[in-house]
Each structure stands twice: as structure tokens, then as C-alpha cells.
C-alpha atoms as a PDB file:
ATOM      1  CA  UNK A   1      46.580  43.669   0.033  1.00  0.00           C
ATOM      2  CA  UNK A   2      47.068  41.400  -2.974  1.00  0.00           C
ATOM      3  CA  UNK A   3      49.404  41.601  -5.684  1.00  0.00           C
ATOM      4  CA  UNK A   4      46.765  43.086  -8.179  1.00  0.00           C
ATOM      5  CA  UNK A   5      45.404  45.635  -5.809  1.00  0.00           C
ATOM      6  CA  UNK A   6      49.330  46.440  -4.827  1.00  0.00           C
ATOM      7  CA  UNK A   7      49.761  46.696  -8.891  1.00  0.00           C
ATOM      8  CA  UNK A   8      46.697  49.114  -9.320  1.00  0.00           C
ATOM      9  CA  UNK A   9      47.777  51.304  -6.410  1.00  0.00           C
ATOM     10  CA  UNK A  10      50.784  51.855  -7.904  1.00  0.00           C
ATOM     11  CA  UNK A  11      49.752  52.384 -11.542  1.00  0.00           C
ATOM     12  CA  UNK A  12      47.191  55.179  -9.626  1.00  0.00           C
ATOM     13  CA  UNK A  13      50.101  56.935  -8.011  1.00  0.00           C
ATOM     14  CA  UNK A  14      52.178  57.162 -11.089  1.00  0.00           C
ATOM     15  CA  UNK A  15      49.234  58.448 -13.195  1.00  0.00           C
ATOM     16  CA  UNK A  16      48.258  61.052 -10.728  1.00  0.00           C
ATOM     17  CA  UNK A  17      51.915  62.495 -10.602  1.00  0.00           C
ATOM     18  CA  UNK A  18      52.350  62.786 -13.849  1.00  0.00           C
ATOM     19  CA  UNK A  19      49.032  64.721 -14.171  1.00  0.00           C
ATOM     20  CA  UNK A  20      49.295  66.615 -11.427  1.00  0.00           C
ATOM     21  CA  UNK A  21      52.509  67.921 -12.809  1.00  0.00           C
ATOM     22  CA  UNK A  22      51.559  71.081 -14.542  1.00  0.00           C
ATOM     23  CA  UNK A  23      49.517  68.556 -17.296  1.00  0.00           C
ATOM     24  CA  UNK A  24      47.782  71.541 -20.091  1.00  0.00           C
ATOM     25  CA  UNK A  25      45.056  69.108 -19.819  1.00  0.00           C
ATOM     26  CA  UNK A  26      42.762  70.849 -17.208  1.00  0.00           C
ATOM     27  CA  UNK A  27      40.052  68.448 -17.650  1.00  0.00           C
ATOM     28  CA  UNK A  28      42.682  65.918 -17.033  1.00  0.00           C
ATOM     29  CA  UNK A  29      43.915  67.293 -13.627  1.00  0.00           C
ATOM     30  CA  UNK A  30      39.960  68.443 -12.601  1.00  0.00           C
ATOM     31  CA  UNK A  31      39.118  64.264 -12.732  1.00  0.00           C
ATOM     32  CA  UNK A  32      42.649  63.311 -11.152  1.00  0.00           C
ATOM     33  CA  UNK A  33      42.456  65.873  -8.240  1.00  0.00           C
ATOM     34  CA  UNK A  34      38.406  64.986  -7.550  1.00  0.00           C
ATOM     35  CA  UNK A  35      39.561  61.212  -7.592  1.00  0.00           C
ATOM     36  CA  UNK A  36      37.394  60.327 -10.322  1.00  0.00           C
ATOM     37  CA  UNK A  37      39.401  58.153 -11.930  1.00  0.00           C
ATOM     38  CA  UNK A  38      39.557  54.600 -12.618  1.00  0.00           C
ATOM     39  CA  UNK A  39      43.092  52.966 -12.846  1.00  0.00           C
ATOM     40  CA  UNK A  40      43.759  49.426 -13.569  1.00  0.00           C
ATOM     41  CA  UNK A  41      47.169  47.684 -14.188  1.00  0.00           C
ATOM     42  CA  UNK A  42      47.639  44.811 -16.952  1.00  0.00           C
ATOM     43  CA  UNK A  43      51.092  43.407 -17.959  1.00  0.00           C
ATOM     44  CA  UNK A  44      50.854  44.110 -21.678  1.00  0.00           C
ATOM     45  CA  UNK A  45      48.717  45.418 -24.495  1.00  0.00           C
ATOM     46  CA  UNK A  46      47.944  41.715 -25.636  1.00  0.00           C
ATOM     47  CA  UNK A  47      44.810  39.194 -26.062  1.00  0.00           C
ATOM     48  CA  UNK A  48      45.292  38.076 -22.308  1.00  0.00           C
ATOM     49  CA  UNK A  49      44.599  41.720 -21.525  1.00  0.00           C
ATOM     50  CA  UNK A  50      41.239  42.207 -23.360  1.00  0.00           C
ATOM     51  CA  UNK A  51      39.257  39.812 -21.492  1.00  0.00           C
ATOM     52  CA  UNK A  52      39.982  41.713 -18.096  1.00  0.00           C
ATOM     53  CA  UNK A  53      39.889  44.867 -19.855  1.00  0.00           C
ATOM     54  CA  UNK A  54      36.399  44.281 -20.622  1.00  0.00           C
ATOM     55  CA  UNK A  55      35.394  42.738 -17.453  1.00  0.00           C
ATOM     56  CA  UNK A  56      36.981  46.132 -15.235  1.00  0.00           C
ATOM     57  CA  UNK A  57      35.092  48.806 -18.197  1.00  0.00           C
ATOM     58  CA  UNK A  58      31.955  46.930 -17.026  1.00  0.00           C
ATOM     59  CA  UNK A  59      32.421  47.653 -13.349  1.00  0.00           C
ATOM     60  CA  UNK A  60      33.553  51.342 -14.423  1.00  0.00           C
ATOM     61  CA  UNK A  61      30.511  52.039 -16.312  1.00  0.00           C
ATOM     62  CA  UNK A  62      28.087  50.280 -13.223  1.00  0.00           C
ATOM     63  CA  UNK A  63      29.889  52.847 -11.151  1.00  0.00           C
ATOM     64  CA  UNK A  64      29.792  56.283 -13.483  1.00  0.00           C
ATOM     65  CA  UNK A  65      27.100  58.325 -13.816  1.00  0.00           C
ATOM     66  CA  UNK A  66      27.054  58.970 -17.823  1.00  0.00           C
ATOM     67  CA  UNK A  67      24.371  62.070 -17.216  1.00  0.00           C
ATOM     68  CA  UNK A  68      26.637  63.815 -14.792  1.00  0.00           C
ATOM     69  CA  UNK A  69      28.315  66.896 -15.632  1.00  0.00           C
ATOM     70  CA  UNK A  70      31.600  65.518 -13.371  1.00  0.00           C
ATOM     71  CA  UNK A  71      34.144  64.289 -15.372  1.00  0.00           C
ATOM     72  CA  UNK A  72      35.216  60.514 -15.046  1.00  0.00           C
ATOM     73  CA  UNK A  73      37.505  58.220 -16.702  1.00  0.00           C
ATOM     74  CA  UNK A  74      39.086  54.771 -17.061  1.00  0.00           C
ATOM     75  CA  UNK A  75      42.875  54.158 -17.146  1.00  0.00           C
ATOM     76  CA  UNK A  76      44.422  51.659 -18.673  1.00  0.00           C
ATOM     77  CA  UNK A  77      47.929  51.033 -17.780  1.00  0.00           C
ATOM     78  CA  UNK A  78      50.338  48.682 -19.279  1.00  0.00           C
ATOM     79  CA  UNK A  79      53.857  48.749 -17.439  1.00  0.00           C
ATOM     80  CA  UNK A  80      55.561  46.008 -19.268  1.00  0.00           C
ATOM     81  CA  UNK A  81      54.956  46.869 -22.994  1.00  0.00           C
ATOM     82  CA  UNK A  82      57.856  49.020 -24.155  1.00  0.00           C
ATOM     83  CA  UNK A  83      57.686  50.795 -27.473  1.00  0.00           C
ATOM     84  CA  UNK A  84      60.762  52.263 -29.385  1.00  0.00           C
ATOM     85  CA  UNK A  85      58.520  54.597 -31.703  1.00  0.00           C
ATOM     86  CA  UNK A  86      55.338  56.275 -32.229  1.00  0.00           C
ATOM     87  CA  UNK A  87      54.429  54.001 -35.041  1.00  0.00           C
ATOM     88  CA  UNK A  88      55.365  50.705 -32.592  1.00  0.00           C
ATOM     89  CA  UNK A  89      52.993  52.217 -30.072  1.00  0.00           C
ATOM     90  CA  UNK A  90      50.332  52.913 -32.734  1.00  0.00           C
ATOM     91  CA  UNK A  91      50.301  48.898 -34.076  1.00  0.00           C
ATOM     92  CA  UNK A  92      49.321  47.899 -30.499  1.00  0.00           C
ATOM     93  CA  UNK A  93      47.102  49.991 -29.440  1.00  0.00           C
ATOM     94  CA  UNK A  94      44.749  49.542 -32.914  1.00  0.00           C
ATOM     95  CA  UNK A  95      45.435  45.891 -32.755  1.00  0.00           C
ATOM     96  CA  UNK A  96      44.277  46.129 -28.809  1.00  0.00           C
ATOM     97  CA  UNK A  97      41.319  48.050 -30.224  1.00  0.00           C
ATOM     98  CA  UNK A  98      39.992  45.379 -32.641  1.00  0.00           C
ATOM     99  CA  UNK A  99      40.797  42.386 -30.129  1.00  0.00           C
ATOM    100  CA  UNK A 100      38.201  44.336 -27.910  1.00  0.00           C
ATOM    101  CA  UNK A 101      36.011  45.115 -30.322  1.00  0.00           C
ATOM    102  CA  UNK A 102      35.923  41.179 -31.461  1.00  0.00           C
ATOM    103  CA  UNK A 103      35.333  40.418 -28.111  1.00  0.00           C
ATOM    104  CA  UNK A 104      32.324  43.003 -27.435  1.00  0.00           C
ATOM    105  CA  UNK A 105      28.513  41.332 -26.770  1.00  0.00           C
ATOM    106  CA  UNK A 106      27.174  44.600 -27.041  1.00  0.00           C
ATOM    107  CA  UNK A 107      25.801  46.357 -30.144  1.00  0.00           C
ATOM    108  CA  UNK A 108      28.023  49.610 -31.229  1.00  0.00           C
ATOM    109  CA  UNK A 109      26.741  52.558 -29.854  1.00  0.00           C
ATOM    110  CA  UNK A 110      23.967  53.901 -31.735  1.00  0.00           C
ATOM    111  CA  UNK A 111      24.997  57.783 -31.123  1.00  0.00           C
ATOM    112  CA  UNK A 112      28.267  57.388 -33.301  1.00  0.00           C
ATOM    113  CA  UNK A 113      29.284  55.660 -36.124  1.00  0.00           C
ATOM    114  CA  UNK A 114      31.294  52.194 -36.236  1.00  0.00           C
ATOM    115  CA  UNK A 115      32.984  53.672 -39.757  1.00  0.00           C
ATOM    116  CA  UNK A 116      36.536  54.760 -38.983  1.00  0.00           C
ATOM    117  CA  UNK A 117      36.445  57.259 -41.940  1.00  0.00           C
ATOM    118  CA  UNK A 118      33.395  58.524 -40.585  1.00  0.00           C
ATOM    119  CA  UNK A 119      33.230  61.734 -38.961  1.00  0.00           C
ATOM    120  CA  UNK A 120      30.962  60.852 -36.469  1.00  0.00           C
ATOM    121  CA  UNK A 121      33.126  57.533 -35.843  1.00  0.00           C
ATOM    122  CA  UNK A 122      33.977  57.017 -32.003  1.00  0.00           C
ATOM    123  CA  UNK A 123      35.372  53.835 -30.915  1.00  0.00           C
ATOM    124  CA  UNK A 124      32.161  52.206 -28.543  1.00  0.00           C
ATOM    125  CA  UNK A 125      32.567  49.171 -26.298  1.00  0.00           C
ATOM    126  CA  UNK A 126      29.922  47.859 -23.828  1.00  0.00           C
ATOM    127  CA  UNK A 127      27.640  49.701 -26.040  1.00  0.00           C
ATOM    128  CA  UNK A 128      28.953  53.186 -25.029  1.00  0.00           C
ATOM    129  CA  UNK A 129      31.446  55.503 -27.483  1.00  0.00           C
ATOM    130  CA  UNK A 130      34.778  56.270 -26.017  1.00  0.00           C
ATOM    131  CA  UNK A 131      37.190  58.856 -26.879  1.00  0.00           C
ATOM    132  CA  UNK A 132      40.639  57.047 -26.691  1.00  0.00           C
ATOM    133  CA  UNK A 133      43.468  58.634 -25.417  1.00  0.00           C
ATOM    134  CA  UNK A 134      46.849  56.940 -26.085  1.00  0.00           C
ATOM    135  CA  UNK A 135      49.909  57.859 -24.093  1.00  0.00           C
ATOM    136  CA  UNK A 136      53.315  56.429 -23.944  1.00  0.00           C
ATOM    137  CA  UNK A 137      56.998  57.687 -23.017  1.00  0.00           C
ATOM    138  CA  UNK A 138      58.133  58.145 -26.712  1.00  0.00           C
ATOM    139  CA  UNK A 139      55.470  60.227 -27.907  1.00  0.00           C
ATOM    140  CA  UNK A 140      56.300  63.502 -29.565  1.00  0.00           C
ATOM    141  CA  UNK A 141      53.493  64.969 -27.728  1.00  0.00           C
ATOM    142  CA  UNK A 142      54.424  65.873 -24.184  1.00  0.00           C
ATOM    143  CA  UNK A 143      51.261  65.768 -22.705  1.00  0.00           C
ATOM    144  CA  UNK A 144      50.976  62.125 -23.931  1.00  0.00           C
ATOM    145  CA  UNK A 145      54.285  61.313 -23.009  1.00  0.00           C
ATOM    146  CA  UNK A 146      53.605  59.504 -20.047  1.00  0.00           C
ATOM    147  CA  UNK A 147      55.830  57.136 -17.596  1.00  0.00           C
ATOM    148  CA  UNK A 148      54.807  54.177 -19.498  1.00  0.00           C
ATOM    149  CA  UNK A 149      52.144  52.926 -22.178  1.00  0.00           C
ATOM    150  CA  UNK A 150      48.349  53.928 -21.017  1.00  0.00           C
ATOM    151  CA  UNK A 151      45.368  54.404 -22.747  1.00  0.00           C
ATOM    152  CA  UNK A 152      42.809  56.209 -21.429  1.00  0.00           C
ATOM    153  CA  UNK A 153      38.924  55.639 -21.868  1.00  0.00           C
ATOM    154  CA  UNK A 154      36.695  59.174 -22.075  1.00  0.00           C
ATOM    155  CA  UNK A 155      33.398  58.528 -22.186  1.00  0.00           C
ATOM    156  CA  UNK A 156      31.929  60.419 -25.358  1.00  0.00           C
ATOM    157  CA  UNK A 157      28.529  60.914 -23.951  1.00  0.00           C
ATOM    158  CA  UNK A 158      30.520  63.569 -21.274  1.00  0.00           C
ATOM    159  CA  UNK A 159      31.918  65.578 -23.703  1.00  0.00           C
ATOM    160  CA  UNK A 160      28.349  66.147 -25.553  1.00  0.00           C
ATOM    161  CA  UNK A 161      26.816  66.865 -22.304  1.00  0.00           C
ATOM    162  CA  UNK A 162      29.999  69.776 -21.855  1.00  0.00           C
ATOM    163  CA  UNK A 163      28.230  70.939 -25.219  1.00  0.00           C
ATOM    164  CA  UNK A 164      25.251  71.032 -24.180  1.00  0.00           C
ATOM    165  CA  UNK A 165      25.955  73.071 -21.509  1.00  0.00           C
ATOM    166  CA  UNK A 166      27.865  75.248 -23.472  1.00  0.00           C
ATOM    167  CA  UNK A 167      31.039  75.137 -21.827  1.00  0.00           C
ATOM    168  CA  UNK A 168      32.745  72.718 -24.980  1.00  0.00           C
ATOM    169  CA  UNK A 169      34.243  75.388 -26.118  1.00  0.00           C
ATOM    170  CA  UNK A 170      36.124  77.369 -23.216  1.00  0.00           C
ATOM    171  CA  UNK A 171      37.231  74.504 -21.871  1.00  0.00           C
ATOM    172  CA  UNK A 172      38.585  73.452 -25.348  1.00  0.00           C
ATOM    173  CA  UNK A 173      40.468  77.067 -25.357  1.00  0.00           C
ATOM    174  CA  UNK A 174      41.758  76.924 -22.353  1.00  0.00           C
ATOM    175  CA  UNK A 175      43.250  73.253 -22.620  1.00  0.00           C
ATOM    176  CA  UNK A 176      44.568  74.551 -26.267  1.00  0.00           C
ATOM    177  CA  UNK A 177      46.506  77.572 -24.722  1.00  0.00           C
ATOM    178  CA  UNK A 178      48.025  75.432 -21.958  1.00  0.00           C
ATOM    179  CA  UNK A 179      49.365  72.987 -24.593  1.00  0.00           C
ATOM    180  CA  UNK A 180      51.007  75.645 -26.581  1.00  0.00           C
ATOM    181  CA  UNK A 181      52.530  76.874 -23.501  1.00  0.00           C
ATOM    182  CA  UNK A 182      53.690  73.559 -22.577  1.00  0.00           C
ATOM    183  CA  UNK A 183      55.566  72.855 -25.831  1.00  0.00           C
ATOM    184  CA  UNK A 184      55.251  75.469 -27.967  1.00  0.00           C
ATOM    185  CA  UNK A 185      52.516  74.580 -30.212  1.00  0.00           C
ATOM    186  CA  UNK A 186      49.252  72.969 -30.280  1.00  0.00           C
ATOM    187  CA  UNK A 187      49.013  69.141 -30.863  1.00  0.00           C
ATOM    188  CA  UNK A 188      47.857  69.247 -34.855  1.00  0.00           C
ATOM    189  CA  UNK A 189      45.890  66.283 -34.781  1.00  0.00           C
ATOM    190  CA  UNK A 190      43.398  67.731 -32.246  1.00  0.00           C
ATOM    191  CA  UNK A 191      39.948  68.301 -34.131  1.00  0.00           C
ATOM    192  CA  UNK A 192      36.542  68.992 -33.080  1.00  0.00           C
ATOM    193  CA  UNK A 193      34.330  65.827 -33.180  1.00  0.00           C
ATOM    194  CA  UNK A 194      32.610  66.030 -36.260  1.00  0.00           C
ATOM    195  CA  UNK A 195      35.154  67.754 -38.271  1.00  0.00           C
ATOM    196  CA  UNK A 196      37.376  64.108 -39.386  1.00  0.00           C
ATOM    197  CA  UNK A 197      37.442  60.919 -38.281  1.00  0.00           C
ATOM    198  CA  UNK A 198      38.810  61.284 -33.870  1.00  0.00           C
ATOM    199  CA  UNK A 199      40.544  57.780 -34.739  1.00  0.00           C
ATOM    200  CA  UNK A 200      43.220  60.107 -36.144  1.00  0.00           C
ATOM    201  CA  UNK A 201      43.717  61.195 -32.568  1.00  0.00           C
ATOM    202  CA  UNK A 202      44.115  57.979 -30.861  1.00  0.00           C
ATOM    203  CA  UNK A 203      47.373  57.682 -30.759  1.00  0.00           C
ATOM    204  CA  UNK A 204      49.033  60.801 -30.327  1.00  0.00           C
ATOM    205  CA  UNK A 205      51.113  60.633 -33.755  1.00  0.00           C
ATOM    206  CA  UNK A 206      50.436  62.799 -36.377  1.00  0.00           C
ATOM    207  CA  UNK A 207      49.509  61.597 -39.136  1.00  0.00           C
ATOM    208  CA  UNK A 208      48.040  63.114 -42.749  1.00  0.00           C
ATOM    209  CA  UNK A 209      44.940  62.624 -44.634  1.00  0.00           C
ATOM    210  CA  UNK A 210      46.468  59.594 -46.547  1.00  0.00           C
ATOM    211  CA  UNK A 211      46.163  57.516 -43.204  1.00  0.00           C
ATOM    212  CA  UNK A 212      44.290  54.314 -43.441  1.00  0.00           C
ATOM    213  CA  UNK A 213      42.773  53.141 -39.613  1.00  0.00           C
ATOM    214  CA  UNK A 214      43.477  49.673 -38.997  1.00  0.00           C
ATOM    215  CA  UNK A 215      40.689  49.164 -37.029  1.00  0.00           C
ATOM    216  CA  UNK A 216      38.593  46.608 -38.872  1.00  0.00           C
ATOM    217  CA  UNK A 217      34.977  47.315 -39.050  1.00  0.00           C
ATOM    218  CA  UNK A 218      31.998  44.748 -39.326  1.00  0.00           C
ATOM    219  CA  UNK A 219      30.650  43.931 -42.206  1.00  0.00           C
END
């Protein structure tokens, strides 16, 4: 086994424990536990990153099925980057966001909007909209406060087909009730899609409606 694969098999293990650790996220633990996730390790949120970023999402999405009802998801893991606040964490992983973004071929996806004040904004890449998922050990959220920085790719074509079907909404409950459980209260920043802009989510810090989203936009 290389050094890479060693580095990927590692970042899996520590991902699945601390999901499979009582997570509130049930969605979260359904994908872990079927082994339909997609981890990959990099050494930092930084430029060098992007390129191989971008070059593992492609092999994800040639391997996912974006019309099946069966949750999947891509992992990013970043062992080495260590951040000493929310806000720290928050910097990175919008500046991460736009150095992908720069470096996308593809056209945004036309389902959502490339507006970050949008409602209907969802970040795409590859020419499919993700809903990103940032985690990190200082969050104040402890379902996002994870061994070390990650951030995880949800496809956003899954969660319309979960509409669709018309199970959105108890799953949404049920993930809701776990969180409060977990800590005592429900994350304030979570939002149905459609209600505000979901790059107020991204992160995991809260933030109020005078937030401005770095992530810079085409013009």
C-alpha cells in the first residue's frame, strides 16, 4: 500500500468513528454504515489541494449514481490545517471554495443559482450543486466538531430527490430532535433550502443577516 492510500485509509477510519459515535446526523451514519462514502486525505486547505480536489470529485461523481435514492458523499479531509477559531476555519474554507471555483471547466449548475445572496444559491463544481458541510475540532457545533478540519461534499440533487419522495421532511425532524438531544438545542443556522442563502451554513458558525459571503461570484 502506498503512502496516499495508507493516508486515505486512515482519514476513512477516523471519519467513520466519529460518526458512528452517536452522530444526530442519521443521514450521516445511514451513508457511513452502508460504506457509501468517499474519503480522501490532503495536507492542507491550500491551492496545492484544489487541483487534486477536483481531479478525486470527478472520479466520485463517475462512480455515484445522482438518481439514486441511497445517500452518498465525498469527504474531504485535511489533517494538517489547524484552526484556533470558528472565524479562522471560516477564511479557509471560503477561500478553498473560490480557488475551486476559479479552477472549475464546467458551467455552474443550472438547477441553482451561482448568487451567494440568492436563496436558491448552492455552491456547484463539475457542473453539479453541492451542499457543503464544514467541520473542524473548534466548532461550537458538536456535530461539526470533528477530529480535525473536513469538509464534506452532499450532492444537492439527493436531497431534492428525498423531496420528491416525500421523506425531506421526517428525516429533517428526526435529525433536528437528535441534535437538540445531543447539545441541547438545535444548530440556528440550519434552514430549509429556499428559505436564505445555505452559504450561511457552510461553515458551522453562526452568523446574522449582516453577513457578507466571501465567495466571489462571476461577473
Amino acid at each position: 500500500m502506498d503512502e496516499l492510500s495508507y493516508k486515505n485509509l486512515e482519514a476513512e477510519e477516523m471519519v467513520r468513528e466519529f460518526i458512528l459515535d452517536d452522530h444526530p446526523c442519521v443521514m450521516a451514519q445511514s451513508v457511513v454504515a452502508d460504506d457509501n462514502i468517499t474519503v480522501r486525505s490532503y495536507e492542507g486547505m491550500t491551492e496545492n489541494a484544489a487541483k487534486n480536489i477536483i481531479e478525486d470529485l470527478k472520479d466520485y461523481l463517475n462512480d455515484v449514481s445522482t438518481d439514486s435514492m441511497k445517500f452518498q458523499t465525498f469527504i474531504a479531509v485535511f489533517g494538517k490545517n489547524k484552526f484556533s477559531s470558528e472565524k479562522g476555519f471560516e477564511k479557509s474554507l471560503w477561500k478553498l471554495l473560490n480557488i475551486l471555483h476559479q479552477r472549475d471547466e464546467y458551467p455552474w449548475d443550472p438547477t441553482t443559482s451561482s448568487n451567494p445572496k440568492s436563496s436558491n444559491f448552492s455552491y456547484s463544481l463539475l457542473g453539479q450543486s453541492f451542499y457543503i458541510v464544514g467541520m473542524h475540532p473548534n466548532s461550537s457545533r458538536w456535530a461539526r466538531s470533528s477530529p480535525v478540519p473536513m469538509i464534506v461534499f452532499n450532492l444537492h440533487s439527493q436531497f431534492e430527490l428525498l423531496r420528491s419522495a416525500g421523506r425531506y421532511h421526517r428525516v429533517r425532524d428526526i435529525i433536528r430532535r437528535r441534535d437538540k438531544a445531543y447539545q441541547g438545542s438545535i444548530n440556528p443556522m440550519l434552514e430549509d433550502f429556499g428559505t436564505h442563502s445555505e452559504a450561511r451554513q457552510y461553515s458551522g458558525r453562526a452568523v446574522n443577516d449582516k453577513w457578507k459571503c466571501p465567495f466571489k461570484i462571476d461577473e
